[in-house]
N, C-alpha and C. Protein backbone atom coordinates (compact mmCIF):
# COMPACT_ATOMS: atom_id res chain seq x y z
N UNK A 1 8.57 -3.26 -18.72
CA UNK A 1 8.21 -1.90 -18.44
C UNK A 1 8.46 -1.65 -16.95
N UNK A 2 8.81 -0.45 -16.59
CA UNK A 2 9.31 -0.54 -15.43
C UNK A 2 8.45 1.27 -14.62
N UNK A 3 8.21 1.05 -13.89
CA UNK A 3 7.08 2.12 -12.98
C UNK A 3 8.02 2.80 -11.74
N UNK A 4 8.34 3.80 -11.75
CA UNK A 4 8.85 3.90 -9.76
C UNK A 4 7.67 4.43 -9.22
N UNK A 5 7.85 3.95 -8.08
CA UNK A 5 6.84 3.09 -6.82
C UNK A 5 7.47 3.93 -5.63
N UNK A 6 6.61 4.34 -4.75
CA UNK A 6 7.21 4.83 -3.66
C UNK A 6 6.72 4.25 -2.30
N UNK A 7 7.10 4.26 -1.87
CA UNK A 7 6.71 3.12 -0.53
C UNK A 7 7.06 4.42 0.92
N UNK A 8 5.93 3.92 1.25
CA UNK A 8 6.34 4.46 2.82
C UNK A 8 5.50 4.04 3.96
N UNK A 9 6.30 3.87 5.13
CA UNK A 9 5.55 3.30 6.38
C UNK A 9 4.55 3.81 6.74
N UNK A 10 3.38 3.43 7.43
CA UNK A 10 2.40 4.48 8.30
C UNK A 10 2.78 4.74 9.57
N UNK A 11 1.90 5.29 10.41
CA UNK A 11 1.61 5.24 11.52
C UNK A 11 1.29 3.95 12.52
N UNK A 12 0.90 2.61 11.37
CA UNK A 12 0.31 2.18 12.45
C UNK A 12 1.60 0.84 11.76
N UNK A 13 1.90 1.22 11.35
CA UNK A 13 3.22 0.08 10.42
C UNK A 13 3.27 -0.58 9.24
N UNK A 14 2.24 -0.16 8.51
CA UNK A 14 2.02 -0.74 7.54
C UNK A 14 2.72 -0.24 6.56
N UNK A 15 3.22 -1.07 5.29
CA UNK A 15 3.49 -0.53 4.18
C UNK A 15 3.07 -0.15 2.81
N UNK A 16 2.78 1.13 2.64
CA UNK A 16 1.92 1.77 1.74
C UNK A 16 2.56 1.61 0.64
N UNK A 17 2.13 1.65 -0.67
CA UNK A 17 2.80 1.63 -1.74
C UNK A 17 2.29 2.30 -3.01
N UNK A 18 2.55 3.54 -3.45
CA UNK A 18 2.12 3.58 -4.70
C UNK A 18 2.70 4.15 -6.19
N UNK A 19 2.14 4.00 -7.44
CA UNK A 19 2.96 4.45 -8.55
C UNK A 19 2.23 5.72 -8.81
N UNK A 20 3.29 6.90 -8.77
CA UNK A 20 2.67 8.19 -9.26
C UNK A 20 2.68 8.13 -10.69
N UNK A 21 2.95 7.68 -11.77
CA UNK A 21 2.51 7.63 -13.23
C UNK A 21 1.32 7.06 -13.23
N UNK A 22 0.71 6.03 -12.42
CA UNK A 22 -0.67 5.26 -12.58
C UNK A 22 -1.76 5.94 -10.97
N UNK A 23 -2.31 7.02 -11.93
CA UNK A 23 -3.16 7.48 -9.89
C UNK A 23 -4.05 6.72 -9.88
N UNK A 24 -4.03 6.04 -8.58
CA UNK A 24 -4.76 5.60 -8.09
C UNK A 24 -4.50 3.99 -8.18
N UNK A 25 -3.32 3.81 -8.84
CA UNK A 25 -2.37 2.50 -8.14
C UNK A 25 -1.58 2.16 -6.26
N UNK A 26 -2.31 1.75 -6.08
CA UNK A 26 -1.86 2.02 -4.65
C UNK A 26 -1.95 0.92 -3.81
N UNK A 27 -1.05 -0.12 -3.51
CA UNK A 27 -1.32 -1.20 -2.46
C UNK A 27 -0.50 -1.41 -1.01
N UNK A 28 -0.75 -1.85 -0.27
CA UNK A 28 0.10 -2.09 1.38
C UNK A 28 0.24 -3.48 1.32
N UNK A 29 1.29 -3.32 2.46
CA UNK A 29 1.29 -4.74 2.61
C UNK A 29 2.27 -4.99 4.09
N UNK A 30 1.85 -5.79 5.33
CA UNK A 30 2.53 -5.67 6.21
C UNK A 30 4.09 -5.49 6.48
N UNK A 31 4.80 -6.32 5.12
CA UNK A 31 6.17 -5.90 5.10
C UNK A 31 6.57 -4.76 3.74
N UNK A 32 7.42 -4.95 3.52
CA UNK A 32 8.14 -3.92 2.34
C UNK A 32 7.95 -4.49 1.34
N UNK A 33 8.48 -5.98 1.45
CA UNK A 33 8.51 -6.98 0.61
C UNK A 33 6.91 -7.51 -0.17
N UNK A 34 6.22 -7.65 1.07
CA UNK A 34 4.81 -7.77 0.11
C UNK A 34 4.21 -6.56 0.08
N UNK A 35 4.30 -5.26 0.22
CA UNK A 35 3.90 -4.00 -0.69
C UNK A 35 4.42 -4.54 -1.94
N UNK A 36 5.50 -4.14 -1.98
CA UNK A 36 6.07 -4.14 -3.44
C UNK A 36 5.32 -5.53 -4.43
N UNK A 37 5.35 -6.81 -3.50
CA UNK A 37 4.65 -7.56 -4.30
C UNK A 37 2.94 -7.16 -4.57
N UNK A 38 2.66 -6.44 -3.79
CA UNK A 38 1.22 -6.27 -4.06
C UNK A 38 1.08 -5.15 -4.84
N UNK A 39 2.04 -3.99 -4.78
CA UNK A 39 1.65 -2.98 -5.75
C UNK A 39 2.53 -3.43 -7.34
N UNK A 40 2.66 -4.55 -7.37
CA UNK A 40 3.60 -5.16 -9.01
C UNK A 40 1.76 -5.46 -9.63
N UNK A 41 1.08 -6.57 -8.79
CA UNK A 41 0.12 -6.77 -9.00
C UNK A 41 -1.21 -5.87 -9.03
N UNK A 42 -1.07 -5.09 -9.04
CA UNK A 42 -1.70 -3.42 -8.48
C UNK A 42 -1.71 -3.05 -10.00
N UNK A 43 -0.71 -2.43 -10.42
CA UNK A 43 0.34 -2.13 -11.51
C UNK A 43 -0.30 -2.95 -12.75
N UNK A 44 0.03 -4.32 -12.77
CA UNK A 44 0.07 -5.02 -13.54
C UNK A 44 -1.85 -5.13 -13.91
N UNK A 45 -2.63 -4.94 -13.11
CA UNK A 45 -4.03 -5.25 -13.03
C UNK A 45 -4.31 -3.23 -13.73
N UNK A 46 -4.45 -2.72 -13.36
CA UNK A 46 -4.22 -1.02 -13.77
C UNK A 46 -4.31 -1.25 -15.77
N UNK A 47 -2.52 -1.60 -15.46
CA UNK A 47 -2.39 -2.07 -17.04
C UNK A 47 -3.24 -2.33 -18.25
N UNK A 48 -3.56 -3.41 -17.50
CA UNK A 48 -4.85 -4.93 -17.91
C UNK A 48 -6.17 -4.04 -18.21
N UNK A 49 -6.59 -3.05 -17.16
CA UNK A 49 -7.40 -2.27 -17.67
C UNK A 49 -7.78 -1.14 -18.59
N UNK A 50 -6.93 -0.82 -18.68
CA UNK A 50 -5.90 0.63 -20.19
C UNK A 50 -6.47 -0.03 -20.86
N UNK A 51 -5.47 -1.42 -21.35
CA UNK A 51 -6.05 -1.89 -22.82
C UNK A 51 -7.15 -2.40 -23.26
N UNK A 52 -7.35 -3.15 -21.85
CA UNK A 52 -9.39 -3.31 -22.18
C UNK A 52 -10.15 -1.83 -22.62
N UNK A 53 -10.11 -1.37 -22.11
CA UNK A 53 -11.07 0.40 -22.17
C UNK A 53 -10.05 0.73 -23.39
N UNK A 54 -9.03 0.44 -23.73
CA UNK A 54 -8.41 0.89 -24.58
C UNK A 54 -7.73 2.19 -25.33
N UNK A 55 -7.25 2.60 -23.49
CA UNK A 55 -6.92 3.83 -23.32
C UNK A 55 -5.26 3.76 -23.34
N UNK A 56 -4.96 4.86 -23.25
CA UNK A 56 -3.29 4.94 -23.38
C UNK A 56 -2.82 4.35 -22.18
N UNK A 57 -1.53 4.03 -22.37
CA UNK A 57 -0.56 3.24 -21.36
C UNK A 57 0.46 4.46 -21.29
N UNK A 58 0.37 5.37 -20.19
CA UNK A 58 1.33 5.80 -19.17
C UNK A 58 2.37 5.62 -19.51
N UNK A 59 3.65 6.42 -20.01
CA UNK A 59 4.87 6.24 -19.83
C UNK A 59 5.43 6.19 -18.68
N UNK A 60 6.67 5.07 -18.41
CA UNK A 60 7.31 5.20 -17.18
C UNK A 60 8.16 6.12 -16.97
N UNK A 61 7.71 6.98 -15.49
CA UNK A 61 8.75 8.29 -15.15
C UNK A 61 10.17 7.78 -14.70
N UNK A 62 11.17 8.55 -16.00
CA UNK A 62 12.63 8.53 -15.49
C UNK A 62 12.59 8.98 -14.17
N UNK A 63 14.15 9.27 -13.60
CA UNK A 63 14.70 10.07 -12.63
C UNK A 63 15.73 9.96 -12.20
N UNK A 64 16.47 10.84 -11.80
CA UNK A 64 17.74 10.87 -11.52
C UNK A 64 18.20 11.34 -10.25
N UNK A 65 18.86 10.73 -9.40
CA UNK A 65 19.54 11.49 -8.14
C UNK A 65 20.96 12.15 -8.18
N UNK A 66 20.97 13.30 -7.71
CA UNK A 66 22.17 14.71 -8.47
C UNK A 66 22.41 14.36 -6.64
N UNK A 67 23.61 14.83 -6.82
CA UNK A 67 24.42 15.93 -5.83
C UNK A 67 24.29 16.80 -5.60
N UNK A 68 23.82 17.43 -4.94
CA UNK A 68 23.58 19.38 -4.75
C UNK A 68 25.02 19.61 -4.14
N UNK A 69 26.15 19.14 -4.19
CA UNK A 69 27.40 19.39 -3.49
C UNK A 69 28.24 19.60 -4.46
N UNK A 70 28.14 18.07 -5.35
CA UNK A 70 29.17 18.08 -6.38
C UNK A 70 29.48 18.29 -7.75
């Protein structure tokens, strides 16, 4: 299953990370590299909780990047 994740730097350098299909999935991590590893585990723990409470699982949002030129 696959989630897009958006990542962005702060102010103070850190890297924020979160999945807009899951609110309130959201982890940092000093590099890019461990955001992403920390919001997989973020993600993956989120999940874990759906099916315990035994609530629906979130479809993952497509998306597509267009050309506004071409």
């Amino acid at each position: 299953m696959k989630y897009r994740v958006l990542i962005e730097q702060d102010e103070d350098g850190i890297f924020v990370a979160e999945c807009p299909s899951l609110p309130g999935a959201i982890s940092q991590g000093k590099t890019r590299e461990e955001a992403i590893i920390n919001i997989k585990e973020a993600i993956k723990g989120y999940l874990e909780s759906l099916k315990i409470a035994n609530e629906p699982i979130p479809s993952p949002i497509s998306e597509e990047i267009i050309d506004i030129y071409g």
